[in-house]
C-alpha atoms as a PDB file:
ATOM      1  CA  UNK A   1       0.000   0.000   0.000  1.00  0.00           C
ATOM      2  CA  UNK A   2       1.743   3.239  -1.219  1.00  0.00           C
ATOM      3  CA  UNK A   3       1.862   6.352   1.258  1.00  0.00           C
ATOM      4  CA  UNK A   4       0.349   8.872  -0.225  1.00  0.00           C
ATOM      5  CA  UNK A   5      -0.941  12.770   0.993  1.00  0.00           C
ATOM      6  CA  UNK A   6      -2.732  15.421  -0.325  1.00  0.00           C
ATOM      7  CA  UNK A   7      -1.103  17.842  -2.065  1.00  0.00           C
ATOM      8  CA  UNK A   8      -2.710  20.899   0.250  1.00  0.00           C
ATOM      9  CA  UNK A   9      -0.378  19.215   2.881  1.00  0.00           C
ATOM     10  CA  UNK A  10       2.744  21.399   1.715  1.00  0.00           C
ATOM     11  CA  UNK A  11       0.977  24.171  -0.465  1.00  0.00           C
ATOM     12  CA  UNK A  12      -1.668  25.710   1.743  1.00  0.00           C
ATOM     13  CA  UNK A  13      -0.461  28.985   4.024  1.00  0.00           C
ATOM     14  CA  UNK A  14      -2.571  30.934   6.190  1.00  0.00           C
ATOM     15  CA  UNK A  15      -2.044  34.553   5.545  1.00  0.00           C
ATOM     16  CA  UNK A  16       0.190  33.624   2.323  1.00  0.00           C
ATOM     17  CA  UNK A  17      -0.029  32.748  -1.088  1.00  0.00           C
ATOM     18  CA  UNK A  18       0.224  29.265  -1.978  1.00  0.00           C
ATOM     19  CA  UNK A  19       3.289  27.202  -2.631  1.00  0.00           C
ATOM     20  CA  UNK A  20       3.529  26.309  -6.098  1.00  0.00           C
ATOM     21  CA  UNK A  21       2.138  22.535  -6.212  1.00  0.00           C
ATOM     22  CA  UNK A  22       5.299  21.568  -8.178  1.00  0.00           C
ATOM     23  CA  UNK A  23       7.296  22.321  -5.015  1.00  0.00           C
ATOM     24  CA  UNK A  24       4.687  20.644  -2.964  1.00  0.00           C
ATOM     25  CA  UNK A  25       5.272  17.874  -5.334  1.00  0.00           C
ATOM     26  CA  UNK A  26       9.289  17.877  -4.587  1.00  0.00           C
ATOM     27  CA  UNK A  27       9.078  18.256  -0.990  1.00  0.00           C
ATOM     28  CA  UNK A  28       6.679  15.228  -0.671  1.00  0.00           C
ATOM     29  CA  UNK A  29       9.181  13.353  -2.276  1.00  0.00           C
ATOM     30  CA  UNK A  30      12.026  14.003  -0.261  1.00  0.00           C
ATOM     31  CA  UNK A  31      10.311  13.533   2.902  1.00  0.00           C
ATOM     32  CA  UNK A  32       9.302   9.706   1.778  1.00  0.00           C
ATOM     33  CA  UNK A  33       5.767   9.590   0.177  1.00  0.00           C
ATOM     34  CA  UNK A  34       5.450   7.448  -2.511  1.00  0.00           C
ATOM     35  CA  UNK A  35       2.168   9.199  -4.276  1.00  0.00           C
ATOM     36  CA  UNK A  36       0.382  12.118  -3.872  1.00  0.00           C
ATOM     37  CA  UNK A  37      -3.866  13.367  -4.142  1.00  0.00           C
ATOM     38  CA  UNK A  38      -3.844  16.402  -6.447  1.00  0.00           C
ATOM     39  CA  UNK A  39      -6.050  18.684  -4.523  1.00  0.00           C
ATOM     40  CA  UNK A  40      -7.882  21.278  -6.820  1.00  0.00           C
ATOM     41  CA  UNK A  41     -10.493  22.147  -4.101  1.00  0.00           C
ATOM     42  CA  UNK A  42      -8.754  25.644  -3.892  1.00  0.00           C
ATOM     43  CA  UNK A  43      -9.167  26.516  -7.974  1.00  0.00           C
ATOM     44  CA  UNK A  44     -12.693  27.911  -6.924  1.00  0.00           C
ATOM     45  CA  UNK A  45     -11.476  29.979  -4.197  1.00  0.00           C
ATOM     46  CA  UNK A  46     -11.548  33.618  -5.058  1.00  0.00           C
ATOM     47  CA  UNK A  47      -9.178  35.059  -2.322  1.00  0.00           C
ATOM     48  CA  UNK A  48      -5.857  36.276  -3.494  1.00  0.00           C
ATOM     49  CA  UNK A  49      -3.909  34.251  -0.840  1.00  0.00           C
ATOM     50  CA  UNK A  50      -5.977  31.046  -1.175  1.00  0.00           C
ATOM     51  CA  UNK A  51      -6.864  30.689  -4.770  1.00  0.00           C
ATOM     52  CA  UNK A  52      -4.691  26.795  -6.132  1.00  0.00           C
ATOM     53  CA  UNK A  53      -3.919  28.637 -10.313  1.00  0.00           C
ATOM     54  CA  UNK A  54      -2.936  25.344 -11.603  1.00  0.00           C
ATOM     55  CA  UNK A  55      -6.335  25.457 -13.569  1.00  0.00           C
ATOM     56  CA  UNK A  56      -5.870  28.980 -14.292  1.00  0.00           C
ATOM     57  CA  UNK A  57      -5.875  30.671 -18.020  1.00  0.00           C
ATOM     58  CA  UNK A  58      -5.525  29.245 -21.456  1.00  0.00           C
ATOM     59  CA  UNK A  59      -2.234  26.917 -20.735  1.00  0.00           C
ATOM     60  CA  UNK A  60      -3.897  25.086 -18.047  1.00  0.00           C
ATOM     61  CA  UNK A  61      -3.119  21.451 -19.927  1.00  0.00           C
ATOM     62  CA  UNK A  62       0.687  22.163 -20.194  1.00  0.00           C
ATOM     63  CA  UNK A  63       1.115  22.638 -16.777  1.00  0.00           C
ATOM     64  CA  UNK A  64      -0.607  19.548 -15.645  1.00  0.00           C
ATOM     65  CA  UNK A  65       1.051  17.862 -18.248  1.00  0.00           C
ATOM     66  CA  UNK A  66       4.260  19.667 -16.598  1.00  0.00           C
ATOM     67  CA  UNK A  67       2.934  18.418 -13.203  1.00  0.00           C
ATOM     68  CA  UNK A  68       2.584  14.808 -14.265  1.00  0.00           C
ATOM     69  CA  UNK A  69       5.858  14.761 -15.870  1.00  0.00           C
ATOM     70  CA  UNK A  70       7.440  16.067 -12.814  1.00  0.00           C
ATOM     71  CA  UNK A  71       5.924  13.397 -10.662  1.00  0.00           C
ATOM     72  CA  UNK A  72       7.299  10.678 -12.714  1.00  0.00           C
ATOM     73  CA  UNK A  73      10.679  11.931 -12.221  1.00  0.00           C
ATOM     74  CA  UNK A  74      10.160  12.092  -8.548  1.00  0.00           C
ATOM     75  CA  UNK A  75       8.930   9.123  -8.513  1.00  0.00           C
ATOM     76  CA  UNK A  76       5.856   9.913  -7.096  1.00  0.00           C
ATOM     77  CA  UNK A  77       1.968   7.951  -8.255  1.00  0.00           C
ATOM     78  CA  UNK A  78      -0.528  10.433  -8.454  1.00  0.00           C
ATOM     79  CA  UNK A  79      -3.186   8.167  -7.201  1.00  0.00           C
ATOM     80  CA  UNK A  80      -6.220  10.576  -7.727  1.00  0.00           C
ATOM     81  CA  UNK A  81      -7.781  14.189  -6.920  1.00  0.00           C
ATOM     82  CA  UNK A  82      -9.938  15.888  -5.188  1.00  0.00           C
ATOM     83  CA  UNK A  83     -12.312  18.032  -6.696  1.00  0.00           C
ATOM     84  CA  UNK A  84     -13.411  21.303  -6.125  1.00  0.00           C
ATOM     85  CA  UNK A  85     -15.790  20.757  -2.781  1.00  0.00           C
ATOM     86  CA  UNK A  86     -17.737  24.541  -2.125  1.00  0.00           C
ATOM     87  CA  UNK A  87     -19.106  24.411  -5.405  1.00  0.00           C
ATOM     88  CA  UNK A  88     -22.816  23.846  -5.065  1.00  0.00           C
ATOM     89  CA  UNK A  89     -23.615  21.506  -8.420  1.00  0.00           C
ATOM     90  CA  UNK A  90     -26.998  21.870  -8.129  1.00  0.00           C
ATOM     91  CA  UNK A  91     -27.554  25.578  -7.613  1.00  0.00           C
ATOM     92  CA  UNK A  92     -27.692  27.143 -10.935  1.00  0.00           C
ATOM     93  CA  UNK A  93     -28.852  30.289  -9.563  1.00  0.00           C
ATOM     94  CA  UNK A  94     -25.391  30.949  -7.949  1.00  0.00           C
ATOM     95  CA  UNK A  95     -23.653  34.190  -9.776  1.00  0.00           C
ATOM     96  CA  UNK A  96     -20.029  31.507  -9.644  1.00  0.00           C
ATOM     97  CA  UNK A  97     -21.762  28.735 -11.081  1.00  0.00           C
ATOM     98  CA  UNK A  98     -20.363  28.926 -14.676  1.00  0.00           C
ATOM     99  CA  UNK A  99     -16.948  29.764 -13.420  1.00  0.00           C
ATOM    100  CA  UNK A 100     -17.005  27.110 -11.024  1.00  0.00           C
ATOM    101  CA  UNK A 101     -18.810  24.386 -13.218  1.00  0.00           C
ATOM    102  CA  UNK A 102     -15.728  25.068 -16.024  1.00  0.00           C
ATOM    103  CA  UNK A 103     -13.174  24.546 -12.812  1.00  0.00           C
ATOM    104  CA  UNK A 104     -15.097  20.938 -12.042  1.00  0.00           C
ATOM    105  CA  UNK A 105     -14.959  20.062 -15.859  1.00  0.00           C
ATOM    106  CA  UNK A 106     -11.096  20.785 -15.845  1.00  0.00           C
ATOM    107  CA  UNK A 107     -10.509  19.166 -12.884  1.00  0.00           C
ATOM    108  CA  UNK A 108     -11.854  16.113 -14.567  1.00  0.00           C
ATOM    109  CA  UNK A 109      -9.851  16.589 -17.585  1.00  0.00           C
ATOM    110  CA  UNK A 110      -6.676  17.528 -15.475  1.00  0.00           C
ATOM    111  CA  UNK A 111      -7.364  14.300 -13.499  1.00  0.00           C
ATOM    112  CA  UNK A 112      -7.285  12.432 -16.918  1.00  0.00           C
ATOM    113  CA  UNK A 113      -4.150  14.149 -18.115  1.00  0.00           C
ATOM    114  CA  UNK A 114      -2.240  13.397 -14.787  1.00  0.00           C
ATOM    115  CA  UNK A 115      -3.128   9.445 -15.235  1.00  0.00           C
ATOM    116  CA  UNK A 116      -5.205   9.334 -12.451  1.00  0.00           C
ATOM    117  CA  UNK A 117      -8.212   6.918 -12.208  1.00  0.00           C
ATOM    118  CA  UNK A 118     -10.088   8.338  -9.805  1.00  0.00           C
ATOM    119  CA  UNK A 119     -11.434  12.098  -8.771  1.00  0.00           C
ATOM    120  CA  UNK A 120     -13.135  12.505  -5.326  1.00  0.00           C
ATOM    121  CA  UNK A 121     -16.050  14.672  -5.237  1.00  0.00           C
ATOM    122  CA  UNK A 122     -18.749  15.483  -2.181  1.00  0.00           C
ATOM    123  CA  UNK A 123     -22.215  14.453  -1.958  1.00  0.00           C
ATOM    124  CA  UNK A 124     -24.892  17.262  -1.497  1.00  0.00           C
ATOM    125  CA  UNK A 125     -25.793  17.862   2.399  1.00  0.00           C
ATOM    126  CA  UNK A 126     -28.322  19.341   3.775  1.00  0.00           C
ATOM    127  CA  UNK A 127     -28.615  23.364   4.357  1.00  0.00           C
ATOM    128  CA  UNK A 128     -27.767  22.471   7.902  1.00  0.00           C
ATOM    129  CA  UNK A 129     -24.983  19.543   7.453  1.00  0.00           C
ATOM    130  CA  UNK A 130     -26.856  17.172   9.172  1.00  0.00           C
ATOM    131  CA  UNK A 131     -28.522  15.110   6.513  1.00  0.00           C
ATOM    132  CA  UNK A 132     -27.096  13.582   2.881  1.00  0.00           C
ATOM    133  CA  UNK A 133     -29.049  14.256  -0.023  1.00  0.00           C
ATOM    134  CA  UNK A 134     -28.564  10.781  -1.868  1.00  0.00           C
ATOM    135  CA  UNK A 135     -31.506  11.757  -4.733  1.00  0.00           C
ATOM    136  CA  UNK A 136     -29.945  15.194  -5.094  1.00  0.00           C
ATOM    137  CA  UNK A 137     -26.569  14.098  -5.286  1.00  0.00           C
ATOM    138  CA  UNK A 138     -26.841  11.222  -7.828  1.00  0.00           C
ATOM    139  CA  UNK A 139     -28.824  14.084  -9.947  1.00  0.00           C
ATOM    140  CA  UNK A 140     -26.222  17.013  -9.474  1.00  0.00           C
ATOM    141  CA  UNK A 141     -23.515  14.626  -9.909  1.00  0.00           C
ATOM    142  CA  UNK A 142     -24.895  13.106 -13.166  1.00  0.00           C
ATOM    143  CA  UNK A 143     -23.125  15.824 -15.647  1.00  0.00           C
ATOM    144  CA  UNK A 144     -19.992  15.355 -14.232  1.00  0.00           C
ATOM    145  CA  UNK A 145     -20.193  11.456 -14.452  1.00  0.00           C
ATOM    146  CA  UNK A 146     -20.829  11.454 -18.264  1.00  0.00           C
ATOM    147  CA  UNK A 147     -17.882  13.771 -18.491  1.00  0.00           C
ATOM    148  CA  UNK A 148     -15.886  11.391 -16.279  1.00  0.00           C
ATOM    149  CA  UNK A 149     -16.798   8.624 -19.122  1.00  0.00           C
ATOM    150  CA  UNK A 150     -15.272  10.623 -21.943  1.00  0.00           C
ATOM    151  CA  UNK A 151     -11.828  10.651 -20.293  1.00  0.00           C
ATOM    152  CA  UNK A 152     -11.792   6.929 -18.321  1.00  0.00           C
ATOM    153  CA  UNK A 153     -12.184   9.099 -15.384  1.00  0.00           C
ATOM    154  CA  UNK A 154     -14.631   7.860 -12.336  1.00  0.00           C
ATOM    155  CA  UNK A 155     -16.106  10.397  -9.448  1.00  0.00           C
ATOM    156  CA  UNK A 156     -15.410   8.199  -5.820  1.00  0.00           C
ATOM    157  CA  UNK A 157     -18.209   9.963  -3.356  1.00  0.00           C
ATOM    158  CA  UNK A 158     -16.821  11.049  -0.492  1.00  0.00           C
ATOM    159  CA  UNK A 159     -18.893  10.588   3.112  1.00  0.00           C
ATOM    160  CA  UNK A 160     -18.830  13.495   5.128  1.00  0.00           C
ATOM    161  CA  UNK A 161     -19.993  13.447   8.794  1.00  0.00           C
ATOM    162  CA  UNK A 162     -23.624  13.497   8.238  1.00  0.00           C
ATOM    163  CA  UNK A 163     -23.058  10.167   5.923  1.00  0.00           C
ATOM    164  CA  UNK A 164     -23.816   6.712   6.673  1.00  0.00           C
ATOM    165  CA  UNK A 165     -22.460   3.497   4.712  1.00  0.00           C
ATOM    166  CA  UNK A 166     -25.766   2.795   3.097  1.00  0.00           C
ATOM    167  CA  UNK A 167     -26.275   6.749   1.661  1.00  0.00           C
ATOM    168  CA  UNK A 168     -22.509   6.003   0.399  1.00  0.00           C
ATOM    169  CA  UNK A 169     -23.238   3.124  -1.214  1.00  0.00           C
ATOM    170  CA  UNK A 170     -26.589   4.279  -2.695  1.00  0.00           C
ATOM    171  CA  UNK A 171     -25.297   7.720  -3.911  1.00  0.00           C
ATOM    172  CA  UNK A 172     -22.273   5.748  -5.318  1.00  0.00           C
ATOM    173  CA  UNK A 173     -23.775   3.123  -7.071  1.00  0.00           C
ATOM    174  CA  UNK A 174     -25.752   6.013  -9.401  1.00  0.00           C
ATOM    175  CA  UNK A 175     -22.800   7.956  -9.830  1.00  0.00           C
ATOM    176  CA  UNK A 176     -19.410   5.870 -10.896  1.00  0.00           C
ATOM    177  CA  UNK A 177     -20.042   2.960  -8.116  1.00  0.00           C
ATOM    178  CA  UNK A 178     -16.745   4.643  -6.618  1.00  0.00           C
ATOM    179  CA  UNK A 179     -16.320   5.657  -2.897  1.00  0.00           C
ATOM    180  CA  UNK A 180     -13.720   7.431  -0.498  1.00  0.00           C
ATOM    181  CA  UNK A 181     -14.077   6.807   2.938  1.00  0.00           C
ATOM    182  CA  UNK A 182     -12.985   9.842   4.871  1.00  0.00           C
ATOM    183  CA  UNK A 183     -11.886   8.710   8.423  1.00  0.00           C
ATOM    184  CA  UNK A 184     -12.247  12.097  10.004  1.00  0.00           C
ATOM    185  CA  UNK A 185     -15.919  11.829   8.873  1.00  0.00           C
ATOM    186  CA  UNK A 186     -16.700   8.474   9.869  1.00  0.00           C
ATOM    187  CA  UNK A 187     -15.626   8.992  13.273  1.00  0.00           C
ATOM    188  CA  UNK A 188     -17.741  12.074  13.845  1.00  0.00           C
ATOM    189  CA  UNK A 189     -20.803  10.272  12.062  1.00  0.00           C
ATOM    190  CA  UNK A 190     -20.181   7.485  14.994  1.00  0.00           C
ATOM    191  CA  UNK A 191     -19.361   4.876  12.348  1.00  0.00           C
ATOM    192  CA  UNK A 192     -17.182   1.720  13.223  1.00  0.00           C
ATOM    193  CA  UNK A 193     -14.201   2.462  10.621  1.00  0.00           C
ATOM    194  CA  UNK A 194     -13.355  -1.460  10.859  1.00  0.00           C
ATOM    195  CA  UNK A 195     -17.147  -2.581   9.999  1.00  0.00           C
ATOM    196  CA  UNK A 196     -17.744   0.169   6.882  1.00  0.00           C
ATOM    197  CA  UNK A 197     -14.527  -1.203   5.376  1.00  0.00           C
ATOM    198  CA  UNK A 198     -15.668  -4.919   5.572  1.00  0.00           C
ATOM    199  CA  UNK A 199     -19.196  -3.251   4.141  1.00  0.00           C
ATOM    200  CA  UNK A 200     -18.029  -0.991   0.916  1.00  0.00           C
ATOM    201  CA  UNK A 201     -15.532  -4.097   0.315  1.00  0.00           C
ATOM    202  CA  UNK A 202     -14.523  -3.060  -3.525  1.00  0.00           C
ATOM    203  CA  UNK A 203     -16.469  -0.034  -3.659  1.00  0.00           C
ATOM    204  CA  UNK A 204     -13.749   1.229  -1.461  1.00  0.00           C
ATOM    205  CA  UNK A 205     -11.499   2.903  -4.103  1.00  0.00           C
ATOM    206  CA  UNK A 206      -9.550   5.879  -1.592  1.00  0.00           C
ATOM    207  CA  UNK A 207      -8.815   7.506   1.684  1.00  0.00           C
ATOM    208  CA  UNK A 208      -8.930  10.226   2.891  1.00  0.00           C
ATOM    209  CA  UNK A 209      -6.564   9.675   6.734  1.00  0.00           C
ATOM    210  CA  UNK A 210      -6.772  11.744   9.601  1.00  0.00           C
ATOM    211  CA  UNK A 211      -8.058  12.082  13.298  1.00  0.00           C
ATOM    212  CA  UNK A 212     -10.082  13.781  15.694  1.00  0.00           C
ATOM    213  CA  UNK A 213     -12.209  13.668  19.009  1.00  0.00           C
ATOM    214  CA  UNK A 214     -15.432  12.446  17.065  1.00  0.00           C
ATOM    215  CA  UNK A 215     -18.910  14.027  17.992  1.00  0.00           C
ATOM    216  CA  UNK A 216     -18.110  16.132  20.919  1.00  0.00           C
ATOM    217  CA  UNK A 217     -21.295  18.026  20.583  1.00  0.00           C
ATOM    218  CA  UNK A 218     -23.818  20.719  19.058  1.00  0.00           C
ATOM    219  CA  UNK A 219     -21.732  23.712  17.756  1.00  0.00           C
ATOM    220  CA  UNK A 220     -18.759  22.108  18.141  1.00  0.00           C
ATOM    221  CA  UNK A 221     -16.611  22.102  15.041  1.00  0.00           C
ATOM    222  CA  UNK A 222     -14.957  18.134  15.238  1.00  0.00           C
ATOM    223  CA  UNK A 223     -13.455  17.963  11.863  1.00  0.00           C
ATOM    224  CA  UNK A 224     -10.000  18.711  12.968  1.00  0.00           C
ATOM    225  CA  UNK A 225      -8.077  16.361  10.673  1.00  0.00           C
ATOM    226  CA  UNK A 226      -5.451  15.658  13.050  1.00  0.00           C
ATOM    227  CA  UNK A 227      -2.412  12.883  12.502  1.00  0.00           C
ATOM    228  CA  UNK A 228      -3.094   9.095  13.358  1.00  0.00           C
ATOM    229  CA  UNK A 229      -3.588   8.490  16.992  1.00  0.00           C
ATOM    230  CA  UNK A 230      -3.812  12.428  18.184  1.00  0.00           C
ATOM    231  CA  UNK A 231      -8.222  11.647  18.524  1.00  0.00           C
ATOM    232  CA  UNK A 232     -10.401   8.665  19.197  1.00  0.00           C
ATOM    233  CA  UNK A 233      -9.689   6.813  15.724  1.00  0.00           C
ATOM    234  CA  UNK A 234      -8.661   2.939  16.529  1.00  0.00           C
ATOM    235  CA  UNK A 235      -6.023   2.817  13.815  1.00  0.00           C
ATOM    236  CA  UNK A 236      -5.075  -0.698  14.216  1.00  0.00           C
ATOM    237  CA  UNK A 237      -8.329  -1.857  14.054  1.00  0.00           C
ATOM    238  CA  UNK A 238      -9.041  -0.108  10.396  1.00  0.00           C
ATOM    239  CA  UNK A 239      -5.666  -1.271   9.087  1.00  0.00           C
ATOM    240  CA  UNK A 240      -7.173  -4.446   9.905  1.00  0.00           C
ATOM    241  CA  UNK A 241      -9.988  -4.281   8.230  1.00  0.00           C
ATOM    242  CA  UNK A 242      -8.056  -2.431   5.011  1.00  0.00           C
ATOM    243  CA  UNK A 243      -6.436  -5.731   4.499  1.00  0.00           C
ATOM    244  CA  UNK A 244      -8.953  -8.429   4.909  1.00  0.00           C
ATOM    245  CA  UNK A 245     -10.936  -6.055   2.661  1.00  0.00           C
ATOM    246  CA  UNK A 246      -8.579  -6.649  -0.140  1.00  0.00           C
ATOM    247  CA  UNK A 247      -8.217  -3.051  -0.310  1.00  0.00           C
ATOM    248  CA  UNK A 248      -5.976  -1.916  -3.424  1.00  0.00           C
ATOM    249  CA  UNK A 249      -5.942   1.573  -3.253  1.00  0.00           C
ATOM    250  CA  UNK A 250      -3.351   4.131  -1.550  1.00  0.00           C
ATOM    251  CA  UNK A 251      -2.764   4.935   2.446  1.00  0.00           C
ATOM    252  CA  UNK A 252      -3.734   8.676   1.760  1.00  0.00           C
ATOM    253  CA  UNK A 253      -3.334  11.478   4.061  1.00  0.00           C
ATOM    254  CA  UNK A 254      -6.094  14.607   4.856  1.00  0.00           C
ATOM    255  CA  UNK A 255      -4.043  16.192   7.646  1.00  0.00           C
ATOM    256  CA  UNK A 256      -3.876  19.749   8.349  1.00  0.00           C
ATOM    257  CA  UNK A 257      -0.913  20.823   8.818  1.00  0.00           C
ATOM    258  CA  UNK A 258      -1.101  23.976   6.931  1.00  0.00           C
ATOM    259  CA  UNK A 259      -0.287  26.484  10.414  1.00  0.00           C
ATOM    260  CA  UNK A 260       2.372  24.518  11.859  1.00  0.00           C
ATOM    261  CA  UNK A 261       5.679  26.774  10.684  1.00  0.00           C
ATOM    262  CA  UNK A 262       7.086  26.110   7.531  1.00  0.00           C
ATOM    263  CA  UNK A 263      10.670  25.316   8.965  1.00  0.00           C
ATOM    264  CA  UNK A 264       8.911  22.361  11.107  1.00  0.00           C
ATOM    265  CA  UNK A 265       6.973  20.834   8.197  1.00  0.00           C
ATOM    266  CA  UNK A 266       9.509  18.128   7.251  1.00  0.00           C
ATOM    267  CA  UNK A 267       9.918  16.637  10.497  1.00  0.00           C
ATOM    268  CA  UNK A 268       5.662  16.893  10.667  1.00  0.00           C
ATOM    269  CA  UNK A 269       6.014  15.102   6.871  1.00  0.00           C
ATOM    270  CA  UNK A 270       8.490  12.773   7.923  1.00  0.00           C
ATOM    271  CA  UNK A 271       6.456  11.574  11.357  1.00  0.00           C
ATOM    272  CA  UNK A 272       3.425  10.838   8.825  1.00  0.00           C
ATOM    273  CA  UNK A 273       5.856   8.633   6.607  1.00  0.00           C
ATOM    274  CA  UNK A 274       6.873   7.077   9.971  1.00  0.00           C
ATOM    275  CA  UNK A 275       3.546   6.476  11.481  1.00  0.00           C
ATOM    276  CA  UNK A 276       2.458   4.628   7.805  1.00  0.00           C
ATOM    277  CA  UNK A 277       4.998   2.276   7.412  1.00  0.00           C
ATOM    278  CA  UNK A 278       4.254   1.600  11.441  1.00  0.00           C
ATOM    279  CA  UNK A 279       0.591   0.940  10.544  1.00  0.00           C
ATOM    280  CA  UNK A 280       1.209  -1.134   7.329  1.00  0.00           C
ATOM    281  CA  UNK A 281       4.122  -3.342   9.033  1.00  0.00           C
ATOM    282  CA  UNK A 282       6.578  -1.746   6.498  1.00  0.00           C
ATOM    283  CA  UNK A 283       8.997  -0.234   9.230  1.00  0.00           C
ATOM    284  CA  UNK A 284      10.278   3.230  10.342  1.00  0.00           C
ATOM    285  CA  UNK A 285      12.253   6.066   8.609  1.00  0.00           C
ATOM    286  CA  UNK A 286      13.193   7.455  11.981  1.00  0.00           C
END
């Protein structure tokens, strides 16, 4: 199972503007991951300091193309993306929709390009975030699914925290019958990480990996993404489960890490190598 991490790992910086992803790309590969998640959730973003360009303007193809060569040389997999997640599909009546429906459609394509199978994209939730929408998603999701089929590309449906196994398989198995099982999310939906695994058996297609406290309450915000083992997540126990799954996809990474200082990001990078290769029986790099 490679070690992979999301490329928003290196390049997002509070108060600054973003690292190019093709330094992301090289520091991930010095500090020992073996494949990266192209994030393009921040190509919708407006803000000067938080807006991901790699979609940007008229050249956008060459420098993915650029990006995937890069990877290769690194030696990196780019095991899939994520796609933009604040864009509402199914409210046409939003003044971004056009810009952001072009930004989904490139992400797609850009997901193709980079030789990626798989892009992961949110279900719709309820105005409060307590409920998923599985009729609404399967039908704001359907556009994007038949554009998915022109370039081999497949949409994996993401839980979040108001998303139970069943709603994941349903809304999957209209869209691309794809799914990525957010840990983070699980555990604040209550869900027994070990027992969903077993259940989306080869559905299961990516991860999204990180911790936190699960449901501590009402107006409480719980989605912390914290490293393995710093919350309530019984890591063991899912690693278990990943294997007598048959699970085939990559040990991917969701943590924030984006206000820790910049200077103490490769020891942060490093510990997540460390704490993988723990997990997967594969050793230590410290």
């Amino acid at each position: 199972m490679l070690i992979s991490v999301n490329s928003g790992l290196h390049s997002a910086r509070p108060g600054k503007e973003r690292i190019p992803m093709e330094e992301a790309l090289a520091f991930f590969a010095d500090t020992g991951f073996e494949a990266v998640d192209i994030n393009f959730s921040a190509v919708i973003r407006e803000g000067e300091l938080d807006h991901e360009p790699v979609l940007d303007g008229e050249n956008w193809r060459e420098r993915i193309q650029g990006l995937k060569t890069l990877a290769q040389e690194l030696g990196l997999v780019i095991s899939h993306s994520h796609a933009p997640f604040q864009f509402r599909y199914g409210d046409k009546e939003d003044p971004d929709y056009g810009f952001c429906r072009e930004m989904m459609l490139r992400s797609i394509e850009a997901t193709s390009i980079l030789g990626a199978e798989y892009i992961v994209v949110h279900p719709v939730v309820s105005g409060d975030k307590k409920k998923t929408l599985v009729r609404e998603s399967i039908e704001a999701l359907a556009e994007y699914v038949e554009y998915g089929r022109e370039f081999g590309i497949k949409l994996a449906v993401e839980n979040m925290s108001c998303t139970g196994v069943e709603e994941l398989l349903e809304i999957a198995g209209g869209v691309s019958g794809a799914v990525c099982l957010d840990s983070g999310h699980a555990n604040i939906y209550g869900m027994d990480l070990y027992q969903a695994v077993l259940e989306l058996k080869d559905r299961l297609k990516v991860l999204h990996l990180h911790d936190n406290f699960g449901k501590l309450g009402e107006g409480v915000h719980c989605d912390k993404h914290l490293p393995p083992f710093f919350g309530t997540i019984d890591w063991e126990m899912f690693v278990k489960g990943l294997r007598e799954a048959g699970y085939q996809g990559t040990f991917n990474y969701e943590v924030n890490v984006s206000r820790i200082p910049e200077e103490a990001r490769e020891g942060m990078a490093r510990c997540l190598v460390s704490t993988a290769r723990a997990l997967l029986g594969t050793g230590s790099i410290i």
